[in-house]
Protein backbone atom coordinates (compact mmCIF):
# COMPACT_ATOMS: atom_id res chain seq x y z
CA UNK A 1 14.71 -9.91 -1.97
CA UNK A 2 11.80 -8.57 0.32
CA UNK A 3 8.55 -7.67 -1.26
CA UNK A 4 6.97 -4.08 0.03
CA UNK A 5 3.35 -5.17 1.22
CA UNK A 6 0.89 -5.39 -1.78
CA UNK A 7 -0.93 -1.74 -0.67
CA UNK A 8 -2.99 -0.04 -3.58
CA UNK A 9 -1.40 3.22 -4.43
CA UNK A 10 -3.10 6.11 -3.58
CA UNK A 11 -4.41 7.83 -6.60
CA UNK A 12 -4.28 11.32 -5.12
CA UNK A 13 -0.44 10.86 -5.03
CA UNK A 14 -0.36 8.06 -7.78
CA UNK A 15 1.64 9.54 -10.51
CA UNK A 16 4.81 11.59 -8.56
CA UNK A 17 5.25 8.11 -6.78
CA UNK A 18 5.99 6.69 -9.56
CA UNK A 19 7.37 9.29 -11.76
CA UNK A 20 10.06 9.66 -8.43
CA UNK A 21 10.46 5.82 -8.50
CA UNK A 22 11.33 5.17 -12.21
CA UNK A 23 13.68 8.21 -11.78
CA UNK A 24 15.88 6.91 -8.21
CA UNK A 25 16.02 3.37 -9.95
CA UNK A 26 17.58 4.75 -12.92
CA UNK A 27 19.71 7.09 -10.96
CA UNK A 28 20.95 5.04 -8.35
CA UNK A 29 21.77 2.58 -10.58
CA UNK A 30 23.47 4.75 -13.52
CA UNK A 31 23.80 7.61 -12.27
CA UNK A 32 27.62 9.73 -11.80
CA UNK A 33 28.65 9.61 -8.43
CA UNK A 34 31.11 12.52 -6.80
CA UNK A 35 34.86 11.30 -6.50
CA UNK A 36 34.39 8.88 -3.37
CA UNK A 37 35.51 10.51 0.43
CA UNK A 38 37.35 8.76 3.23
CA UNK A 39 34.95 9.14 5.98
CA UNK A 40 31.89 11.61 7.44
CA UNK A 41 34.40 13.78 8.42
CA UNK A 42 35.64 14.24 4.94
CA UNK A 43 31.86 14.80 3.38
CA UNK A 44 31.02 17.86 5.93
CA UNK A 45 34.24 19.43 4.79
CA UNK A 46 33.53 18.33 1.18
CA UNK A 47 32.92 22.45 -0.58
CA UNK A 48 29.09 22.82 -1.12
CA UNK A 49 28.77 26.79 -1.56
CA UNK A 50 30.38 27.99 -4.68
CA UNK A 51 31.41 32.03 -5.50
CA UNK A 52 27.96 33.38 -5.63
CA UNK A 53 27.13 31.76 -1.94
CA UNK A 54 24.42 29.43 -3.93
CA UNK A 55 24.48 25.70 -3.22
CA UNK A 56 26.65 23.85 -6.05
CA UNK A 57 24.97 20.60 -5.80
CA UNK A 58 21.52 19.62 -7.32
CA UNK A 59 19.45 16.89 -5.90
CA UNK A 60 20.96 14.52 -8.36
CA UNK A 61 24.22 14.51 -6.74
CA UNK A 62 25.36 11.33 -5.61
CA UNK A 63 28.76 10.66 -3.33
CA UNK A 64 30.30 7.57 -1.28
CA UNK A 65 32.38 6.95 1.32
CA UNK A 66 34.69 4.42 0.71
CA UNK A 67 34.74 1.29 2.73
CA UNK A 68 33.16 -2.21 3.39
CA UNK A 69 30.27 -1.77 3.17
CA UNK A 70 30.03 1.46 0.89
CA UNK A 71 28.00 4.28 2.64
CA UNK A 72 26.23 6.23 0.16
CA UNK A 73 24.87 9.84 0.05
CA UNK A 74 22.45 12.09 -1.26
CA UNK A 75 22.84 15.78 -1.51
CA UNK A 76 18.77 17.42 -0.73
CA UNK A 77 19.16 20.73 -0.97
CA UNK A 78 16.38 21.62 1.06
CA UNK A 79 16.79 19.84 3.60
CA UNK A 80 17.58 21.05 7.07
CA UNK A 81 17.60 17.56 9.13
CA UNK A 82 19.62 18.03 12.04
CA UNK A 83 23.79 16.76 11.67
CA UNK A 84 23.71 13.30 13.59
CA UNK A 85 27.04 12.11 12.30
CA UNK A 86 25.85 9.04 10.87
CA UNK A 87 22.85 9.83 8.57
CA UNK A 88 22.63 13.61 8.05
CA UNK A 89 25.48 15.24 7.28
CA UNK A 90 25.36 19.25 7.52
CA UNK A 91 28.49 20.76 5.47
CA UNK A 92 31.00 22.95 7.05
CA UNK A 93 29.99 25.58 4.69
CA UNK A 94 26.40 25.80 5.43
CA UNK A 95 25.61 27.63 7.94
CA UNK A 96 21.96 28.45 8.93
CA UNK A 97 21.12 27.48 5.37
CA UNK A 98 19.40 24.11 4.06
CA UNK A 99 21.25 21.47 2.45
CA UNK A 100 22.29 18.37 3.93
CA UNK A 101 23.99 15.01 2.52
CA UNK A 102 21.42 12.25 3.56
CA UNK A 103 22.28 8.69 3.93
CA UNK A 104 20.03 6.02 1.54
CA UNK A 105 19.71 2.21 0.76
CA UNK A 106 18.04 0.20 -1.69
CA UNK A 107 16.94 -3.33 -2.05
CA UNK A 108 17.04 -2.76 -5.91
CA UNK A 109 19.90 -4.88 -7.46
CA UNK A 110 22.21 -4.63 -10.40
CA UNK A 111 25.42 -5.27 -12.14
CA UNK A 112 26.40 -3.21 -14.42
CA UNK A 113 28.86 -5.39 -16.13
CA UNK A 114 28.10 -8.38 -17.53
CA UNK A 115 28.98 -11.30 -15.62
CA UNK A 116 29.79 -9.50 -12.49
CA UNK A 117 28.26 -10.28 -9.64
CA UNK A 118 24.79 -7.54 -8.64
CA UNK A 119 24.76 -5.79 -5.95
CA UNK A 120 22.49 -2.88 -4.29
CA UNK A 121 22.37 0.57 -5.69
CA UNK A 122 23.66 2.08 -2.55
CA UNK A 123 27.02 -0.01 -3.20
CA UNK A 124 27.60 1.21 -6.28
CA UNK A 125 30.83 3.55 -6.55
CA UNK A 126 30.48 4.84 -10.04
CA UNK A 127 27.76 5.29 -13.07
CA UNK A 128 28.18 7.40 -16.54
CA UNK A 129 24.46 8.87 -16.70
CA UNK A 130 25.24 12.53 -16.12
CA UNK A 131 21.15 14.13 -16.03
CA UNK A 132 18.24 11.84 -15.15
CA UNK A 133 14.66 14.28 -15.56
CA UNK A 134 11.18 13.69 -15.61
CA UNK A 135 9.82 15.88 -17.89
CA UNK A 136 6.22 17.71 -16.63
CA UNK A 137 4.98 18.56 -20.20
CA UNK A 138 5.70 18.37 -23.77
CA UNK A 139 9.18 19.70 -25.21
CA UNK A 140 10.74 19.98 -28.30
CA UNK A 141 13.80 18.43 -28.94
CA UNK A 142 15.91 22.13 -28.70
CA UNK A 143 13.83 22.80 -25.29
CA UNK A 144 15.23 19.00 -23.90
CA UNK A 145 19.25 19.57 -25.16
CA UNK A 146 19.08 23.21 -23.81
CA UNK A 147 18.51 21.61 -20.24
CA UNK A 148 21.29 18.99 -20.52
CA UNK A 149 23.77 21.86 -22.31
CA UNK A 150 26.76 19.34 -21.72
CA UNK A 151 25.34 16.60 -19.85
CA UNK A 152 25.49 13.35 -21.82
CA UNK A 153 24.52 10.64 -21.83
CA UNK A 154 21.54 11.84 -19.89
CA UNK A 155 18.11 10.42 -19.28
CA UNK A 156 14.99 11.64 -20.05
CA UNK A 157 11.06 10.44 -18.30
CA UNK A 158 8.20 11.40 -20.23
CA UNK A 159 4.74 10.53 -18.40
CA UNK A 160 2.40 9.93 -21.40
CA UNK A 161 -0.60 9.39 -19.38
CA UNK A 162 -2.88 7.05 -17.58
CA UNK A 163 -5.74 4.45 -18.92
CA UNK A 164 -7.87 3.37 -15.80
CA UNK A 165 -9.84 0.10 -15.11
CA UNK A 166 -12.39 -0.35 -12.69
CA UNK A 167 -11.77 -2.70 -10.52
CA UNK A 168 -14.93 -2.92 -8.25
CA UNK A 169 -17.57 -3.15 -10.49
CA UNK A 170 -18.39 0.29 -11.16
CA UNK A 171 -18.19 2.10 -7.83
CA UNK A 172 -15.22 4.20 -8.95
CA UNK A 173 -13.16 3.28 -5.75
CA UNK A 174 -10.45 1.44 -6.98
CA UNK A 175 -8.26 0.70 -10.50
CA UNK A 176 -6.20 -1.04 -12.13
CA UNK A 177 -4.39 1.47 -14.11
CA UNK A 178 -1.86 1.45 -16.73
CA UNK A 179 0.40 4.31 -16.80
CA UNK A 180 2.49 4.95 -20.20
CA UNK A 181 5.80 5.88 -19.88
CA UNK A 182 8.51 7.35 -22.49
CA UNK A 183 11.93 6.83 -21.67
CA UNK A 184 14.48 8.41 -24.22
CA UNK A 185 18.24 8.04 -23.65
CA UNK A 186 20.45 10.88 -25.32
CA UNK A 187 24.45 9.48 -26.13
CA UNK A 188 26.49 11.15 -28.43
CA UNK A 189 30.17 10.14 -29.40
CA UNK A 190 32.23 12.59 -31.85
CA UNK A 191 33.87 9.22 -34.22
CA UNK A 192 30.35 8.63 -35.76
CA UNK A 193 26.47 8.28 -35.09
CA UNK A 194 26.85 4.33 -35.11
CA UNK A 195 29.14 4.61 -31.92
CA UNK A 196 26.70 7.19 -30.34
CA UNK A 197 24.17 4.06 -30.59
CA UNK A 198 26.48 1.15 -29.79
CA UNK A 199 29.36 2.79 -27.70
CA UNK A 200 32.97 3.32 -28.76
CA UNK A 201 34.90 0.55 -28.79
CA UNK A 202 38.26 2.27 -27.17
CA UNK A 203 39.23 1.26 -24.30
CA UNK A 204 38.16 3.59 -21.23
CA UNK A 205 35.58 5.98 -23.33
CA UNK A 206 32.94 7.69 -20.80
CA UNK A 207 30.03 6.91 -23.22
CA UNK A 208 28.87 3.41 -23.15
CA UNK A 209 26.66 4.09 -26.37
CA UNK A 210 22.41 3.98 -26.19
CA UNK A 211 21.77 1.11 -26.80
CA UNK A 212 23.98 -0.36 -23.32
CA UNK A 213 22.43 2.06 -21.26
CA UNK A 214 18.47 0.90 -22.71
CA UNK A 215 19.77 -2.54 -21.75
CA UNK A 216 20.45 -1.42 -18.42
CA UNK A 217 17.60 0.23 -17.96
CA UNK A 218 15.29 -2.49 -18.74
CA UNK A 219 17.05 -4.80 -16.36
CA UNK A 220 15.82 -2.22 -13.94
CA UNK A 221 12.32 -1.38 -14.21
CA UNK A 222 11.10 -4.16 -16.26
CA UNK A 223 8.83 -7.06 -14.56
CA UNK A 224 8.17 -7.22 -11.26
CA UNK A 225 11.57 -5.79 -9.60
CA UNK A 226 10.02 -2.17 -8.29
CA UNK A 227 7.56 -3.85 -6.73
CA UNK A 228 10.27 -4.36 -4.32
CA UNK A 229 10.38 -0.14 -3.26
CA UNK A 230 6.33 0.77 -4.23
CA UNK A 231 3.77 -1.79 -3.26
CA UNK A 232 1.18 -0.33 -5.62
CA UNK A 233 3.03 -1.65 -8.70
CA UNK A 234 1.84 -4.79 -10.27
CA UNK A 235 4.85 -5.02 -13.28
CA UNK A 236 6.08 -3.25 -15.16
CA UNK A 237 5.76 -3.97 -19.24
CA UNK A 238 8.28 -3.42 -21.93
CA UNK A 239 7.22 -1.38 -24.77
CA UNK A 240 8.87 -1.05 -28.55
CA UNK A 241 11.97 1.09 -28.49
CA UNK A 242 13.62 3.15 -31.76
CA UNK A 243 16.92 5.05 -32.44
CA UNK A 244 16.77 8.29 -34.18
CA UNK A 245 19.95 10.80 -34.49
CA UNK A 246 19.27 14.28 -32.93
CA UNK A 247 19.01 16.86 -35.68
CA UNK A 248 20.05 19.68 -32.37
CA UNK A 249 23.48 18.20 -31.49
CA UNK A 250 25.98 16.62 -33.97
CA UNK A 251 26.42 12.88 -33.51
CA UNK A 252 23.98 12.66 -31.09
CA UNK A 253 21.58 10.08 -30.73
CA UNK A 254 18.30 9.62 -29.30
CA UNK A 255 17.04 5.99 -28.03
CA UNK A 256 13.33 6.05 -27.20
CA UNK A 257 11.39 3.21 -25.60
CA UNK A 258 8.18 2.87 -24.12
CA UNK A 259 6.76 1.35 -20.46
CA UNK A 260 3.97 0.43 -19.32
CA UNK A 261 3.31 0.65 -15.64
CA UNK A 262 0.87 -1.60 -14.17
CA UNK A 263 -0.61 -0.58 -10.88
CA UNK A 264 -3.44 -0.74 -8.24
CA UNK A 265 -4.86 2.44 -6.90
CA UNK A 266 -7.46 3.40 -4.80
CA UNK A 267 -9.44 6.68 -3.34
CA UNK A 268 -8.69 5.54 0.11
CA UNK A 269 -11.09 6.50 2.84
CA UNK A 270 -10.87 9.32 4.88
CA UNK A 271 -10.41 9.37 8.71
CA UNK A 272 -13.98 10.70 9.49
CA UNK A 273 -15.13 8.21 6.83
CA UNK A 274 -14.50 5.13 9.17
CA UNK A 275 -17.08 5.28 11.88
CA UNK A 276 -17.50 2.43 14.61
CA UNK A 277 -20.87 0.31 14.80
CA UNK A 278 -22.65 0.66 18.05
CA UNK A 279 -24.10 -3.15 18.01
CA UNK A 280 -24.81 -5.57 15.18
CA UNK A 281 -28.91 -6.48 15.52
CA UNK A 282 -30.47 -10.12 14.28
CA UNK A 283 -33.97 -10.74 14.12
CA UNK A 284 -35.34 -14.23 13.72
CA UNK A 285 -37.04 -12.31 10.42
CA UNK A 286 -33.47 -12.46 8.77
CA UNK A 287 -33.01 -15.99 9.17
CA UNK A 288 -36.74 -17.05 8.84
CA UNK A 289 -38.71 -14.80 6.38
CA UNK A 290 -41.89 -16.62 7.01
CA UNK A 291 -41.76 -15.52 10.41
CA UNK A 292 -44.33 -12.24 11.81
CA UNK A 293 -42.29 -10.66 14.22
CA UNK A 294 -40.93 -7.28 13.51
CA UNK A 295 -37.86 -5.07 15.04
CA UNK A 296 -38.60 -3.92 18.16
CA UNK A 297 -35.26 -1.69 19.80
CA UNK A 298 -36.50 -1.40 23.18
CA UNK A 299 -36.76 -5.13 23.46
CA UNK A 300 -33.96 -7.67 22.57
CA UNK A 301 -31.67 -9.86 24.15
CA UNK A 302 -28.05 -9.42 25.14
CA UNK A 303 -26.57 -12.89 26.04
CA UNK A 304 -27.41 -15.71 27.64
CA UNK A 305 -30.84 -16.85 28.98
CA UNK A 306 -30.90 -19.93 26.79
CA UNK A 307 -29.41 -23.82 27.07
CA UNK A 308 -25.94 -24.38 26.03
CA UNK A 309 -25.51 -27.24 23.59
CA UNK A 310 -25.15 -30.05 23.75
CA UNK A 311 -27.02 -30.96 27.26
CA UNK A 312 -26.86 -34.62 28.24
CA UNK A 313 -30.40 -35.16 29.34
CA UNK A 314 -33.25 -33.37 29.93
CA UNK A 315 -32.37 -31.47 33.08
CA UNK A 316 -30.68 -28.46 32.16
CA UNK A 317 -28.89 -25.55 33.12
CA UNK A 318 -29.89 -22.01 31.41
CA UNK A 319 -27.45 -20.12 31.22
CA UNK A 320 -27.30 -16.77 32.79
CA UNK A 321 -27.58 -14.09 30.51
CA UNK A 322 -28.70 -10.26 29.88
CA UNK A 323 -32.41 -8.61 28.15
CA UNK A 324 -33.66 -5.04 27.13
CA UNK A 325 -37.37 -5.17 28.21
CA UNK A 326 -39.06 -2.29 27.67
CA UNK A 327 -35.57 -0.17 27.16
CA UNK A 328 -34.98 -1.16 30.76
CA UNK A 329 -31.88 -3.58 31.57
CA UNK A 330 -33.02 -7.11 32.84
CA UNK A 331 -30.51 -9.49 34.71
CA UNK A 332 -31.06 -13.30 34.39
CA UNK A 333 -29.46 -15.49 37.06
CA UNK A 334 -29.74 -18.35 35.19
CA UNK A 335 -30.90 -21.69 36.77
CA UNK A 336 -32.03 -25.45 36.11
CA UNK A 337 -35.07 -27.05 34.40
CA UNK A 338 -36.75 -29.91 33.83
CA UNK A 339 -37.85 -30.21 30.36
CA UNK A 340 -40.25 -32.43 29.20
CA UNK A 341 -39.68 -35.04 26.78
CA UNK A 342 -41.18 -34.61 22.88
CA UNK A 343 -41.47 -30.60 23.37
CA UNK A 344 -41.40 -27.14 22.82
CA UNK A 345 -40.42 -25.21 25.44
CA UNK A 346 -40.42 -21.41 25.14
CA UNK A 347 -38.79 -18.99 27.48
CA UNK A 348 -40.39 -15.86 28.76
CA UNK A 349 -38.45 -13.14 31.02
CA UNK A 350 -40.42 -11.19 33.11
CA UNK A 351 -39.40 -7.42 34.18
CA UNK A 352 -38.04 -8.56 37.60
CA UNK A 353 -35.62 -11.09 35.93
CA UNK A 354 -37.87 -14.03 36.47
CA UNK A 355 -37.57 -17.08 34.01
CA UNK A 356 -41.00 -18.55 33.21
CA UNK A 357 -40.65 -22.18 30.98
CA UNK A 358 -44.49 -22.82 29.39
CA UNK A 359 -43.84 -26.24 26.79
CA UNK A 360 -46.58 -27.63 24.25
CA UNK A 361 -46.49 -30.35 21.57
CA UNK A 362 -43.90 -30.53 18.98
CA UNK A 363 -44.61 -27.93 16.08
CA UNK A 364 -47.62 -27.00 17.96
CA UNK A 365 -48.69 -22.85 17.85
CA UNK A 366 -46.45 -21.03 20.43
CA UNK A 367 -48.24 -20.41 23.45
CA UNK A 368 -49.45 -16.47 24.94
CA UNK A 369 -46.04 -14.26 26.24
CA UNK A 370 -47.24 -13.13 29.53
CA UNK A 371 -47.96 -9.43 29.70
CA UNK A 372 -44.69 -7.10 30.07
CA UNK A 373 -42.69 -10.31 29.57
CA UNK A 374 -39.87 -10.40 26.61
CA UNK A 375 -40.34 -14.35 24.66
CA UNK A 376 -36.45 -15.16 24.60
CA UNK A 377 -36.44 -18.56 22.82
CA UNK A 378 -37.69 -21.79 22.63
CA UNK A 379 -35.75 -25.15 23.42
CA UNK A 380 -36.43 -28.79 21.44
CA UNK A 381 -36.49 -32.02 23.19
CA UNK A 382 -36.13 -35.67 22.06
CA UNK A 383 -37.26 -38.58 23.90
CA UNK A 384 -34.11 -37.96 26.22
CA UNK A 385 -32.36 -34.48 25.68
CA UNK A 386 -32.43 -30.84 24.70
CA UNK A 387 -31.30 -30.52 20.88
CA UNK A 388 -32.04 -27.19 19.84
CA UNK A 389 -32.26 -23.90 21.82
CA UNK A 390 -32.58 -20.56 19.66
CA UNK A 391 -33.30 -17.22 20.15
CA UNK A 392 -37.07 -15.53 19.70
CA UNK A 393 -36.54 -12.36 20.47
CA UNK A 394 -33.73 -9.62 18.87
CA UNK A 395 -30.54 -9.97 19.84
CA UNK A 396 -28.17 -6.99 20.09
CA UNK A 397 -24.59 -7.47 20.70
CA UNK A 398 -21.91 -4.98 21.31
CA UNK A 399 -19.89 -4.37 18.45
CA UNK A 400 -16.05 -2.55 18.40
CA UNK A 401 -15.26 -3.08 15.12
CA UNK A 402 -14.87 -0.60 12.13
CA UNK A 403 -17.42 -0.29 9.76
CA UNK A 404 -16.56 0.87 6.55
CA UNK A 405 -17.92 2.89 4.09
CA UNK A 406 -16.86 2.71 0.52
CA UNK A 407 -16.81 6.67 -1.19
């Protein structure tokens, strides 16, 4: 199965990713589906509006059209995406009104019966889960049944929180955070409590008891499988689960277990945050700190104007090459030299692009720069060639690339 890039969550949006990602996996892979259609023809005439002229359908809706492949469906009830045929279906009975059936896929697989063969959500036909909600504060358990009323088994996401890491030494720029999750599966099933927990045992029953549908769940989200559909997540950790019977609904119970949701998020940078360098500057100071000279901007080097290595003998070609003297372009032509043997031989540009080549002893004290001259570099000769040839003088090169800077 493909693996969604590795790309830190951002933190802004961290928690309704994955509050809507724990949610679609456990829909799409338990949730009820609408009686199946025969084609896109059949969806659009499929009723959507019911008496009062309000949609019917709730985001969690879920329908197929038979065939092979299965094309699956989502009803978004505020959608107005144009009708394409294929994709977006717009019903017959909507008319200048959102709500549209949306094609989906998913990489996610499962099977929900054991031994079968998995497959991807979107081929999935049927499920038993009737509610799947993320719950956006603390309820009590009345509050939770009274927005089910009928709807079991039904799923409920609790987001407990967040417990951030740094994860670049302090700067408060990016985390490794663990969210806490609550995930509490309500099954009832009128022949006893036990049942509600382990599913009745006649043939056919709608209610595969808690404890199947925890199992199924953890097949989903646990490990590494959403990494598959949100980059950001790292794994996902399975947490200690208990069973406790509803004291709001007879023979219900309630199976509660606890994620943890492992994740890397960042406070990515902003667009007028990047900014682009204008030249990268070296000094012979940064790679010698013994040496005197200082930064001077309105004279440095370019390119060029020095040997390129390795010469065979002693009479070289400079190359050709670019200076700033004085804040005022200079062009070298670039030419041949004799060098002499058992030297240092430093190069001096003059104003009007003139090379002048002055040598003395090995290791010797560099000799005067001529006035309104810029000292490019000095050269190193054995008995028989040119060995070394460095830069003196700044060099300043053109530079396109981003330079970033960490918030």
């Amino acid at each position: 199965m493909p693996t969604v890039e590795d790309t830190p969550l951002d933190t802004r949006l961290a928690e309704n990713t994955l509050e809507d990602a724990i949610h679609d996996a456990i829909l799409y892979s338990l949730g009820r589906r609408l009686p199946p259609v025969a084609s896109i023809a059949a969806l659009r005439a499929l009723p959507s509006i019911g008496p009062g002229g309000t949609s019917q359908f709730d985001d969690d809706f879920l329908i197929c059209i038979s065939g092979s492949p299965v094309l699956s469906f989502r009803w978004h009830g505020s959608s107005t995406a144009t009708d394409d045929g294929s994709s977006v279906v717009q019903p017959s009975d909507v008319v200048g009104l959102p709500g549209r059936w949306l094609a989906w896929t998913s990489v996610l697989r499962f099977s929900p019966v054991v031994g079968d063969n998995d497959t991807t959500l979107d081929q999935l036909t049927s499920g038993t889960v009737q509610r799947v909600l993320v719950l956006d504060k603390d309820m009590s358990e009345q509050d939770m049944l009274n927005l089910i009323a009928a709807d079991i088994p039904a799923v409920f996401i609790v987001a407990e929180g967040d417990r951030p890491a740094d994860a670049t030494l302090m700067t408060g720029h990016r985390w490794l955070t663990a969210y806490d999750f609550t995930i509490m599966i309500v099954e009832q099933n009128l022949r006893g409590d036990r049942r509600a927990a382990q599913g009745s045992d006649i043939a056919n029953d709608p209610n595969p008891g808690a404890n199947a549908l925890d199992g199924h769940i953890k097949t989903i989200l646990s490990g590494t499988n959403l990494t598959h559909v949100v980059g950001g997540i790292r794994t996902v950790q399975l947490g200690p689960a208990k069973n406790w019977v509803s004291v709001g609904g007879q023979r219900r119970v309630v199976r509660q277990r606890d994620y943890v949701v492992i994740v890397s998020e960042e406070f990515p940078n902003a667009p007028n945050d990047i900014v682009a360098a204008d030249e990268v500057d070296v000094t012979q100071e940064m790679a010698a700190p013994a040496a005197d000279d200082t930064v001077d901007t309105a004279n440095y080097v370019v390119a060029g104007c020095l040997v390129p290595l390795p010469p065979v003998n002693l009479s070289c070609t400079v190359a050709a090459g670019q200076a700033v003297i004085g804040g005022v372009v200079v062009n070298y032509a670039g030419g041949s030299h004799v060098f002499p043997a058992w030297s240092d031989v430093y190069h001096d540009l003059a104003p009007g692009g003139v090379m002048t080549f002055t040598a003395v002893g090995r290791d010797l004290n560099p000799p005067a720069v001529a006035p309104g001259s810029l000292r490019i570099g000095v050269s190193r000769t054995n008995g028989v060639q040119v060995f070394a040839s460095v830069y003196v003088a700044m060099q300043r090169t053109p530079y396109s690339g981003p330079w970033v800077i960490d918030l």
